[in-house]
Protein backbone atom coordinates (compact mmCIF):
# COMPACT_ATOMS: atom_id res chain seq x y z
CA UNK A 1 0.00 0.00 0.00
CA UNK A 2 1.21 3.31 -0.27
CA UNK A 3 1.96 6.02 1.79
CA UNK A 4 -0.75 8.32 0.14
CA UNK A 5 -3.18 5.33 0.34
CA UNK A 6 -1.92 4.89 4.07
CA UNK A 7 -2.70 8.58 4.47
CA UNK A 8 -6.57 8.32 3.03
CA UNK A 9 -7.37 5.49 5.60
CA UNK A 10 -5.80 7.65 8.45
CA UNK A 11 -7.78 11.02 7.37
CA UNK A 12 -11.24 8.69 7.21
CA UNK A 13 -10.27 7.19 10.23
CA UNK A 14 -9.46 10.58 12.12
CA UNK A 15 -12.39 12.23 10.88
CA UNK A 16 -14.56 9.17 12.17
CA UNK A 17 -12.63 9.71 15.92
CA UNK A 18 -13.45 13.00 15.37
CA UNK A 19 -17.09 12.60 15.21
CA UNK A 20 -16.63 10.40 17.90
CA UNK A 21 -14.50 12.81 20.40
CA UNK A 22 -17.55 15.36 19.86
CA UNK A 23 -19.70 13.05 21.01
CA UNK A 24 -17.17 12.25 24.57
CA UNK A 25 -16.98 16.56 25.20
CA UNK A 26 -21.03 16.91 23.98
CA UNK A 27 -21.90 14.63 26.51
CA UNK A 28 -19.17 15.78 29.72
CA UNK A 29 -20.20 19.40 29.01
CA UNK A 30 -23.80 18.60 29.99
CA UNK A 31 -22.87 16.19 32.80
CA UNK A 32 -20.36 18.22 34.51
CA UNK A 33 -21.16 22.10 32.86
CA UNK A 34 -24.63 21.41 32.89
CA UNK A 35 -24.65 23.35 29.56
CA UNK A 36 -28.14 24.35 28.27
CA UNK A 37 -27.72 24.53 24.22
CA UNK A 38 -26.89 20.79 23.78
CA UNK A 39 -29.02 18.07 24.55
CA UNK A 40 -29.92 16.73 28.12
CA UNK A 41 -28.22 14.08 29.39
CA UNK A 42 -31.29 11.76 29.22
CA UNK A 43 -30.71 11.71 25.30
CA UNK A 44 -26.95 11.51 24.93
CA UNK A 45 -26.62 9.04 27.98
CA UNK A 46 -28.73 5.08 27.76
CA UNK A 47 -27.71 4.17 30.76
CA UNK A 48 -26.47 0.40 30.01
CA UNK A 49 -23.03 1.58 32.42
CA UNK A 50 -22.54 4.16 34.53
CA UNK A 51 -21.00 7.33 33.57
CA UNK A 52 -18.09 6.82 35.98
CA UNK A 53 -17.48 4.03 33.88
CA UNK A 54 -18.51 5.19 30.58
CA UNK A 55 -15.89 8.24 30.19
CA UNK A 56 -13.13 6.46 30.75
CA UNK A 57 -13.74 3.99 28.27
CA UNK A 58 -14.82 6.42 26.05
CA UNK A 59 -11.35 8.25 27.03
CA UNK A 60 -9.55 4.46 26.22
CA UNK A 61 -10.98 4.34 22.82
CA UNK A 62 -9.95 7.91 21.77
CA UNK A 63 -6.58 7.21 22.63
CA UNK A 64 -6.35 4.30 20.86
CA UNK A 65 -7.73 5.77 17.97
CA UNK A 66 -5.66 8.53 18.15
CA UNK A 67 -2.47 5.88 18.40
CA UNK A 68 -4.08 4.27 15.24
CA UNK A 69 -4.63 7.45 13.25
CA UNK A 70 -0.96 8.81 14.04
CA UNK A 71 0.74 5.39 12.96
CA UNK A 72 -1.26 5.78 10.07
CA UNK A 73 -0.11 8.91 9.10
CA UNK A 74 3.45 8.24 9.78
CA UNK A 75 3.40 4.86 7.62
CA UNK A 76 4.94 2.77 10.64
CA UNK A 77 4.46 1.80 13.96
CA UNK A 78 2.96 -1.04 15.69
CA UNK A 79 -1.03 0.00 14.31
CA UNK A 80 0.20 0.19 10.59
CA UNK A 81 1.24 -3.16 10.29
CA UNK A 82 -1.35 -4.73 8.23
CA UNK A 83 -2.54 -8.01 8.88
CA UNK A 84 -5.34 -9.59 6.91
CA UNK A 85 -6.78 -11.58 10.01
CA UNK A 86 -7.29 -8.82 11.93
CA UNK A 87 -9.00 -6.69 8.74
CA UNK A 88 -11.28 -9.85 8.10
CA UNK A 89 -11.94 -10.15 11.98
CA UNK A 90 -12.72 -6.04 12.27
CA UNK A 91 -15.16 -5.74 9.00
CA UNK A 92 -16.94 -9.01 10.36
CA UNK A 93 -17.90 -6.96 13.69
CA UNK A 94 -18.09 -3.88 12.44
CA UNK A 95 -21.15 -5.35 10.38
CA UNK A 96 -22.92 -7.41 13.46
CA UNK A 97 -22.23 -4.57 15.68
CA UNK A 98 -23.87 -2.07 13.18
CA UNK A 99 -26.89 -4.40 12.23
CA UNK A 100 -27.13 -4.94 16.11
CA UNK A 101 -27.55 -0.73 16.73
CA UNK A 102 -30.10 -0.79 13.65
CA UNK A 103 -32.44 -3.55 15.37
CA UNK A 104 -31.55 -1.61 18.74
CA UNK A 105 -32.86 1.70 16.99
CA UNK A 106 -35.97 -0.41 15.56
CA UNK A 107 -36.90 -2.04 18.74
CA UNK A 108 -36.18 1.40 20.58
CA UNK A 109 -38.66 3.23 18.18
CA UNK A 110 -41.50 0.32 17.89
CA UNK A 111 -41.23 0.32 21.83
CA UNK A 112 -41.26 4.07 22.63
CA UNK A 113 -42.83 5.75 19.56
CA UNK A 114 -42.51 9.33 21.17
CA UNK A 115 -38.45 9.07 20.49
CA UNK A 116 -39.21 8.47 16.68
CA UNK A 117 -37.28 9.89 14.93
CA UNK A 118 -34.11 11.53 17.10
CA UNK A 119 -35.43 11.55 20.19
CA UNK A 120 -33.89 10.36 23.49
CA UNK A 121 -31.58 7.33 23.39
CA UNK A 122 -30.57 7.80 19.55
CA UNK A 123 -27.35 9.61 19.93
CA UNK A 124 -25.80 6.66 21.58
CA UNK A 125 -27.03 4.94 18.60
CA UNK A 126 -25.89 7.27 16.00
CA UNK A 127 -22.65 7.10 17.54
CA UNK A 128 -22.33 3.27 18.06
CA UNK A 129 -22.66 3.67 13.89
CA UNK A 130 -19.99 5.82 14.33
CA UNK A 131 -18.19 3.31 16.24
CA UNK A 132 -18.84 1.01 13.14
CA UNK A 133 -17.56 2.82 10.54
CA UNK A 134 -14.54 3.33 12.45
CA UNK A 135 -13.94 -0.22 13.11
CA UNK A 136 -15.20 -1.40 9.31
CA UNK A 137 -12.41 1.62 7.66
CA UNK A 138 -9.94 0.14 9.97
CA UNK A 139 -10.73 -4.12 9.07
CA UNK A 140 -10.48 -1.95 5.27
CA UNK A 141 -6.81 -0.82 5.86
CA UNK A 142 -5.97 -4.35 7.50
CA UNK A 143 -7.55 -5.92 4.76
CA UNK A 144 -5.46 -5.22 2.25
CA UNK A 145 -3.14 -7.14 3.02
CA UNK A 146 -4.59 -9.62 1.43
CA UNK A 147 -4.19 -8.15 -1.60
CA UNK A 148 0.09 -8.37 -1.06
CA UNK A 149 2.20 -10.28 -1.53
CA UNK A 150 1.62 -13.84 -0.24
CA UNK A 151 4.80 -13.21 1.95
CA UNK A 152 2.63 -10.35 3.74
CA UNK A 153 1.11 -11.34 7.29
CA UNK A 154 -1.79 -13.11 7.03
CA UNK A 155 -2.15 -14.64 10.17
């Protein structure tokens, strides 16, 4: 692959963690700001785990994005290795977990019709799609290793 093609998959995949790091500061400005011009917490928040426990896994996965993105623009590093296992293994769940946040959003609007169409509970939803995207671009960039060389890491 080269480095410019390296460089796409680490804009997409920045842009996506951006989207995603909006999301982490939308939601801590109204739980610890209480700030008035964003949504209440009732619609950013579904309350599967706590909040204490929420932010800093939220917090975990923006730092590992952000270690993926910046291997990815510098063209090494332990994230830029491509390996077609891992790309096959991402897109896979990236898929299930997508389809699995569109029957959530389904169920969530046959169930509470008054949320249809953005109502409370479907930012977490939106951004699980988010989430998705990231993790199917990523299984993308792994996966083309299969298209090296067969002396390329395909385990």
């Amino acid at each position: 692959m080269t480095r410019a093609e390296t460089r796409r998959y680490a804009l997409v995949l920045s842009v996506l963690a951006f989207l995603f790091l909006l999301r982490v500061l939308g939601q801590a400005l109204v739980a610890f700001f209480d700030v008035r011009w964003l949504p209440a917490m009732a619609e950013w928040y579904s309350g599967l785990l706590p909040y204490r426990l929420l932010l800093p896994a939220q917090l975990a996965i923006l730092l590992i994005q952000a270690a993926i993105s910046m291997d990815l623009f510098r063209g090494r590093g332990p994230m830029a290795v491509q390996r077609a296992r891992i790309g096959r293994a991402l897109r896979w769940f990236s898929v299930v977990y997508f389809a699995a946040m569109v029957l959530r959003y389904a169920l969530t609007m046959a169930w509470y019709p008054e949320r249809r169409w953005l109502g409370t509970g479907t930012i977490p939803i939106v951004f699980h799609w988010v989430l998705a995207a990231y993790l199917y671009v990523l299984g993308n960039y792994h996966g083309r290793a299969d298209a090296m060389s067969p002396n390329r890491d395909r385990a």
